[in-house]
Protein backbone atom coordinates (compact mmCIF):
# COMPACT_ATOMS: atom_id res chain seq x y z
CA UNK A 1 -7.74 5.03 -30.60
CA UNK A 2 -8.46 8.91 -30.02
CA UNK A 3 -10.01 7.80 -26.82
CA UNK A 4 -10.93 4.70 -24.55
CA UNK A 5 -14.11 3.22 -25.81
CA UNK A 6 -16.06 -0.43 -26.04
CA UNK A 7 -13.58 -2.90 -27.31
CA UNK A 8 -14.36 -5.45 -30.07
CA UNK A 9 -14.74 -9.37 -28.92
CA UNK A 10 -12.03 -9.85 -31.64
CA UNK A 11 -9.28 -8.57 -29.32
CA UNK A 12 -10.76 -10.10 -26.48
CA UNK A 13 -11.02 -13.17 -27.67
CA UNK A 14 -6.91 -13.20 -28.23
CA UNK A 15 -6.27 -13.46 -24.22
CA UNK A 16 -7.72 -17.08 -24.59
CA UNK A 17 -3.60 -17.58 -25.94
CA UNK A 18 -1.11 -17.31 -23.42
CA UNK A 19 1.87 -16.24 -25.49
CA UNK A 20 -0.80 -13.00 -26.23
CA UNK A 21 -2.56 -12.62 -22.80
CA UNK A 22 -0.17 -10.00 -21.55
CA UNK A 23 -0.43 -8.11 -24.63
CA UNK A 24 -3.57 -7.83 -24.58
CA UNK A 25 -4.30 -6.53 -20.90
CA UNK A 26 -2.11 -3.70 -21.78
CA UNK A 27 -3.92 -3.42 -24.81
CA UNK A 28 -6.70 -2.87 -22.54
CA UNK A 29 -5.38 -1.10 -19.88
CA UNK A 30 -5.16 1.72 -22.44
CA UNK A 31 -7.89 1.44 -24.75
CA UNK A 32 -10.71 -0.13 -23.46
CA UNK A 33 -13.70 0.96 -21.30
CA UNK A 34 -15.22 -0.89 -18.23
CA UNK A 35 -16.24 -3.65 -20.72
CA UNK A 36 -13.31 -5.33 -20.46
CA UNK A 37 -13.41 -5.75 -16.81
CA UNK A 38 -14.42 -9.13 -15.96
CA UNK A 39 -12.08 -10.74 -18.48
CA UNK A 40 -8.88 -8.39 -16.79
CA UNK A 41 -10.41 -10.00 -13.23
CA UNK A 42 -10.45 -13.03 -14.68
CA UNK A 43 -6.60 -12.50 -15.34
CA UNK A 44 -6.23 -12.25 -11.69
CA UNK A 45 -5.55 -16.10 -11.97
CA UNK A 46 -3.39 -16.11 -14.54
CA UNK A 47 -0.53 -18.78 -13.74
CA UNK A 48 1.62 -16.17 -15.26
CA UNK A 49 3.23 -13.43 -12.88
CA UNK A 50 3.73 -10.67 -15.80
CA UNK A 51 0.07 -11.29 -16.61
CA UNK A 52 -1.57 -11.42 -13.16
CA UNK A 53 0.98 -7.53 -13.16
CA UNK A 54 -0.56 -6.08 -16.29
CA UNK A 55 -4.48 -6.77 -15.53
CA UNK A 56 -4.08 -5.38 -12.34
CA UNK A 57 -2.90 -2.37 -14.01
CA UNK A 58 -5.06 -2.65 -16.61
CA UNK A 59 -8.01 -2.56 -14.14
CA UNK A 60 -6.65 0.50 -12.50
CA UNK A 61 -5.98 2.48 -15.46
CA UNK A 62 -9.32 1.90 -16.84
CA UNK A 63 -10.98 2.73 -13.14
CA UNK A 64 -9.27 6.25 -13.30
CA UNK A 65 -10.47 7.48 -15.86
CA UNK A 66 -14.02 5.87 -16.00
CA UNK A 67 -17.27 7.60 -14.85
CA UNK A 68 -19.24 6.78 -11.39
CA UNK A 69 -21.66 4.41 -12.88
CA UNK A 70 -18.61 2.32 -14.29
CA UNK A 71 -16.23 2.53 -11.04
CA UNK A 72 -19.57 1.62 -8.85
CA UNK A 73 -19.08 -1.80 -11.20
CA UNK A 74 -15.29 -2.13 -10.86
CA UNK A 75 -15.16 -1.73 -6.89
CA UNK A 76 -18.50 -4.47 -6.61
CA UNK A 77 -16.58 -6.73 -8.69
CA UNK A 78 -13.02 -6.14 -6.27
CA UNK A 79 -15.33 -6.42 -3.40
CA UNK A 80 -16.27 -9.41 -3.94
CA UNK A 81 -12.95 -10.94 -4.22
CA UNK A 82 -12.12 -10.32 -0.01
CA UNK A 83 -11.02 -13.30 1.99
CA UNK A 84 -10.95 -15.13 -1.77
CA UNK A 85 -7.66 -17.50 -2.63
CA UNK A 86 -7.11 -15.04 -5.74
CA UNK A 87 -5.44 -12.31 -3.64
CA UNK A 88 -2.77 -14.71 -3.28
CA UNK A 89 -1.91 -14.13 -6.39
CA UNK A 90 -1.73 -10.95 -5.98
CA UNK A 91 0.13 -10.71 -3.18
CA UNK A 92 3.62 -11.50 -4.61
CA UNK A 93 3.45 -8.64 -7.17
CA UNK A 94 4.77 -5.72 -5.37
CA UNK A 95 8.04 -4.62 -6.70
CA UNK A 96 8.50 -1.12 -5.89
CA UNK A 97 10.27 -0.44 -9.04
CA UNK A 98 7.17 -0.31 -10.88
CA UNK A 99 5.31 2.37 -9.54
CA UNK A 100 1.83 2.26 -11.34
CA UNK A 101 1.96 -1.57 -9.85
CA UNK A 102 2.50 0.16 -6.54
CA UNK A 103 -0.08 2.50 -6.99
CA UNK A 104 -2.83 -0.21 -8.26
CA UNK A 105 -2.17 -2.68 -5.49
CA UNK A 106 -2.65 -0.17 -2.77
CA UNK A 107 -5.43 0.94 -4.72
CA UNK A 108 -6.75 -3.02 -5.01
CA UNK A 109 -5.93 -3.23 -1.37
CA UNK A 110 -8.75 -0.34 -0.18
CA UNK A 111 -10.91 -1.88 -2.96
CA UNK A 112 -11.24 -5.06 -1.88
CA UNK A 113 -10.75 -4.07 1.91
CA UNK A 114 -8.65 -7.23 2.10
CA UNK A 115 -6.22 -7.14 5.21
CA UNK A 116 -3.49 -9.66 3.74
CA UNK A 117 -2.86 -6.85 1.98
CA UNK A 118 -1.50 -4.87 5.50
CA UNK A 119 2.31 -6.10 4.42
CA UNK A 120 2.51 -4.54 0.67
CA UNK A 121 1.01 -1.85 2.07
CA UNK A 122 3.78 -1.20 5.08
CA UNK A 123 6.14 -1.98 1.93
CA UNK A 124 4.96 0.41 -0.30
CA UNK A 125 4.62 3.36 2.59
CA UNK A 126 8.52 2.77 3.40
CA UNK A 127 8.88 4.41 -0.20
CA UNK A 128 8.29 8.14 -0.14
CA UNK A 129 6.63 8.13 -3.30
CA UNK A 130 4.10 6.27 -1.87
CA UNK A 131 3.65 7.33 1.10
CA UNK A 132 0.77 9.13 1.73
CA UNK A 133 -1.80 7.08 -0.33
CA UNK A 134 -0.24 3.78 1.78
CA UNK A 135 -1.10 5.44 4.61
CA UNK A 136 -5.07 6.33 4.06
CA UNK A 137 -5.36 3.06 2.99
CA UNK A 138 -3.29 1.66 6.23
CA UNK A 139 -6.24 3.69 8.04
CA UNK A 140 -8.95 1.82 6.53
CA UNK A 141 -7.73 -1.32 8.41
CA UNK A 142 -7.54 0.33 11.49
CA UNK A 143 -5.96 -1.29 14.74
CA UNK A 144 -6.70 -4.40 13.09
CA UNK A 145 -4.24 -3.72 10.44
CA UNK A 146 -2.00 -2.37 12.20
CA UNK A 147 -1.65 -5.33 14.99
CA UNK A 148 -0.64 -7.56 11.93
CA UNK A 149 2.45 -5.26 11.26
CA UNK A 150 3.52 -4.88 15.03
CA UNK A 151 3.36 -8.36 15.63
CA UNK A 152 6.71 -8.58 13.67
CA UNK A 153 8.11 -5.74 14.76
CA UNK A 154 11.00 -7.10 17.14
CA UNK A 155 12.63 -8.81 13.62
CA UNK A 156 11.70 -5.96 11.18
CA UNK A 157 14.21 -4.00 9.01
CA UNK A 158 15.34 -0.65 10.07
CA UNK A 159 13.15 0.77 7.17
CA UNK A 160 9.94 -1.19 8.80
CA UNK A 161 10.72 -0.26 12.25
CA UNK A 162 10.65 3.20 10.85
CA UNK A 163 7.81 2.95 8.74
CA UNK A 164 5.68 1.27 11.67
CA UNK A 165 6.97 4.46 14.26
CA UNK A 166 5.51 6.63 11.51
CA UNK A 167 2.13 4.95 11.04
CA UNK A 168 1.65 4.92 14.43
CA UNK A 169 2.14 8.37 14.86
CA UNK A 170 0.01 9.33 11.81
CA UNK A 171 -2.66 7.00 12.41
CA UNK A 172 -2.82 8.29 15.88
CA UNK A 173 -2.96 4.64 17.82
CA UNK A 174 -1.70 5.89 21.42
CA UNK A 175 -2.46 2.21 22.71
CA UNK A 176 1.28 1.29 21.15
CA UNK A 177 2.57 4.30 22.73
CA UNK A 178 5.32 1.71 24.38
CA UNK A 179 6.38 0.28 21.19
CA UNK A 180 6.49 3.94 20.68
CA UNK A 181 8.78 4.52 24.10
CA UNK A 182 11.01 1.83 23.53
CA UNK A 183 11.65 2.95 19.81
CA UNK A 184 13.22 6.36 20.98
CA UNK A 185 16.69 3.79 22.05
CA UNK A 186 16.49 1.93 18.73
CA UNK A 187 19.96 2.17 17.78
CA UNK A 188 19.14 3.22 14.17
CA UNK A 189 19.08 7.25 13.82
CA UNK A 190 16.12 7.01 11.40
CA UNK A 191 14.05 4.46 14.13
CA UNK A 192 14.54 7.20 16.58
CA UNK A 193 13.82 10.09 14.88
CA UNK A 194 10.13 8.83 13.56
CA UNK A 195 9.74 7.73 17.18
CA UNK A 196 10.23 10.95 18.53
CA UNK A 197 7.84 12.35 15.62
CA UNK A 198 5.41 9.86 16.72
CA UNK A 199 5.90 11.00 20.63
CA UNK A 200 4.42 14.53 19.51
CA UNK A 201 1.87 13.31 17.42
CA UNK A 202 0.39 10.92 20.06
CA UNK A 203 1.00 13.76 23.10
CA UNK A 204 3.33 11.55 25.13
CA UNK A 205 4.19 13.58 28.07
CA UNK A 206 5.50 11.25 30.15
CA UNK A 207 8.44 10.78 27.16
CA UNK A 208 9.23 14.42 27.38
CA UNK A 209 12.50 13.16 29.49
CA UNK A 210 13.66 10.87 27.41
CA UNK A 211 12.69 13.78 23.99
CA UNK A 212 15.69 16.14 25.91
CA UNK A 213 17.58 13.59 26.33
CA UNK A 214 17.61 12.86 22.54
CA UNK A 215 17.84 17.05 21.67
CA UNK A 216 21.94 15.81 22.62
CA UNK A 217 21.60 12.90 20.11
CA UNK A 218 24.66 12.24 18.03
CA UNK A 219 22.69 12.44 15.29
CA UNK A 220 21.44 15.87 14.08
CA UNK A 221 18.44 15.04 12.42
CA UNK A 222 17.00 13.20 15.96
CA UNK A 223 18.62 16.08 17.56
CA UNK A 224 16.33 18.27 15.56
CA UNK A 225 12.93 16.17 15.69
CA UNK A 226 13.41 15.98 19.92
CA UNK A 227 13.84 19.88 19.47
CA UNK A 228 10.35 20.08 17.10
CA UNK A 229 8.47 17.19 18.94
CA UNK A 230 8.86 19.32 22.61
């Protein structure tokens, strides 16, 4: 079709089939309007993993380029789903390989204001590409959120240890200021650095020590954020 417009019950009557379901949420995903969007939901709790995938996309693709009335309709419906067993489902999608899955599950995650979706989220800001957008939506849980990620902290990856230094710096939550502290010895160059970012961001002074300290760090790129963050 030239366009995205109201899609016959023919086709949607073929996702009743599961050797077609798939097909047919990217079917819709690219030609239909919001009139699809109960039966994509529905697909939510598909037993299938590649299905459960494509509505998700399916529903994203068709809220981006529908008007206000229509995305009004879309978020009520994903609303309604927080604290429901069908995020679950959802949950064990992320693969950061796919990056229009990325970008609809952090979208689904603001939508449906869900916090179990704090972990893909930390996940998908570790990735640069995805950054920025993981990060607003990070902000929408507030501390809340956030308490969920530093509870694990002490047995994160390097990459999560980073990711949480950064967060807290962006997000501006001084009250982990010693998480924070204690980050700026992490023996991981990359830890350290978005620690000593995060010093600056938060106005540390009473780090400002251990920041010259670091300006001697064998690694230049700390060497250079100390330098910055003072």
């Amino acid at each position: 079709l030239a366009k995205p417009s109201h899609v016959p019950e023919e086709i949607l009557r073929l996702a009743e089939h599961d050797i077609l379901c798939k097909a047919v949420y990217d079917c819709l995903g690219s030609i239909s309007d919001d009139c699809s969007i109960s039966l994509l939901i529905d697909g939510f709790n598909s037993r299938q993993k590649s299905c459960r995938s494509s509505a998700v996309k399916a529903v994203y693709r068709i809220y981006v380029r529908s008007g206000v009335n229509a995305r009004q309709k879309i978020l009520d419906a994903l609303r309604s789903m927080n604290g429901k067993e069908v995020i679950s489902g959802l949950l064990n999608l992320f693969d950061s390989r796919d990056a229009l899955l990325t970008e609809a599950l952090i979208w689904c995650s603001a939508a449906t204001g869900d916090i179990r979706f704090v972990p893909v989220l930390v996940e998908s800001f570790e990735d640069e590409r995805f950054t920025e957008s993981a990060s607003k939506t990070l902000k929408i849980f507030g501390t809340e959120g956030l308490s969920i990620v530093v509870a694990h902290y002490p047995a994160a990856s390097e990459n999560a240890r980073r990711a949480i230094c950064e967060l807290i710096g962006e997000c501006g939550y001084y009250g982990y200021s010693d998480l924070v502290g204690s980050a700026l010895k992490d023996h991981s160059a990359s830890v350290r650095k978005a620690a000593t970012t995060a010093v600056a961001k938060l106005g540390m002074v009473l780090s400002i020590p251990d920041l010259v300290a670091l300006t001697d760090d064998s690694d230049p790129n700390v060497s250079s954020a100390a330098v910055s963050s003072l």
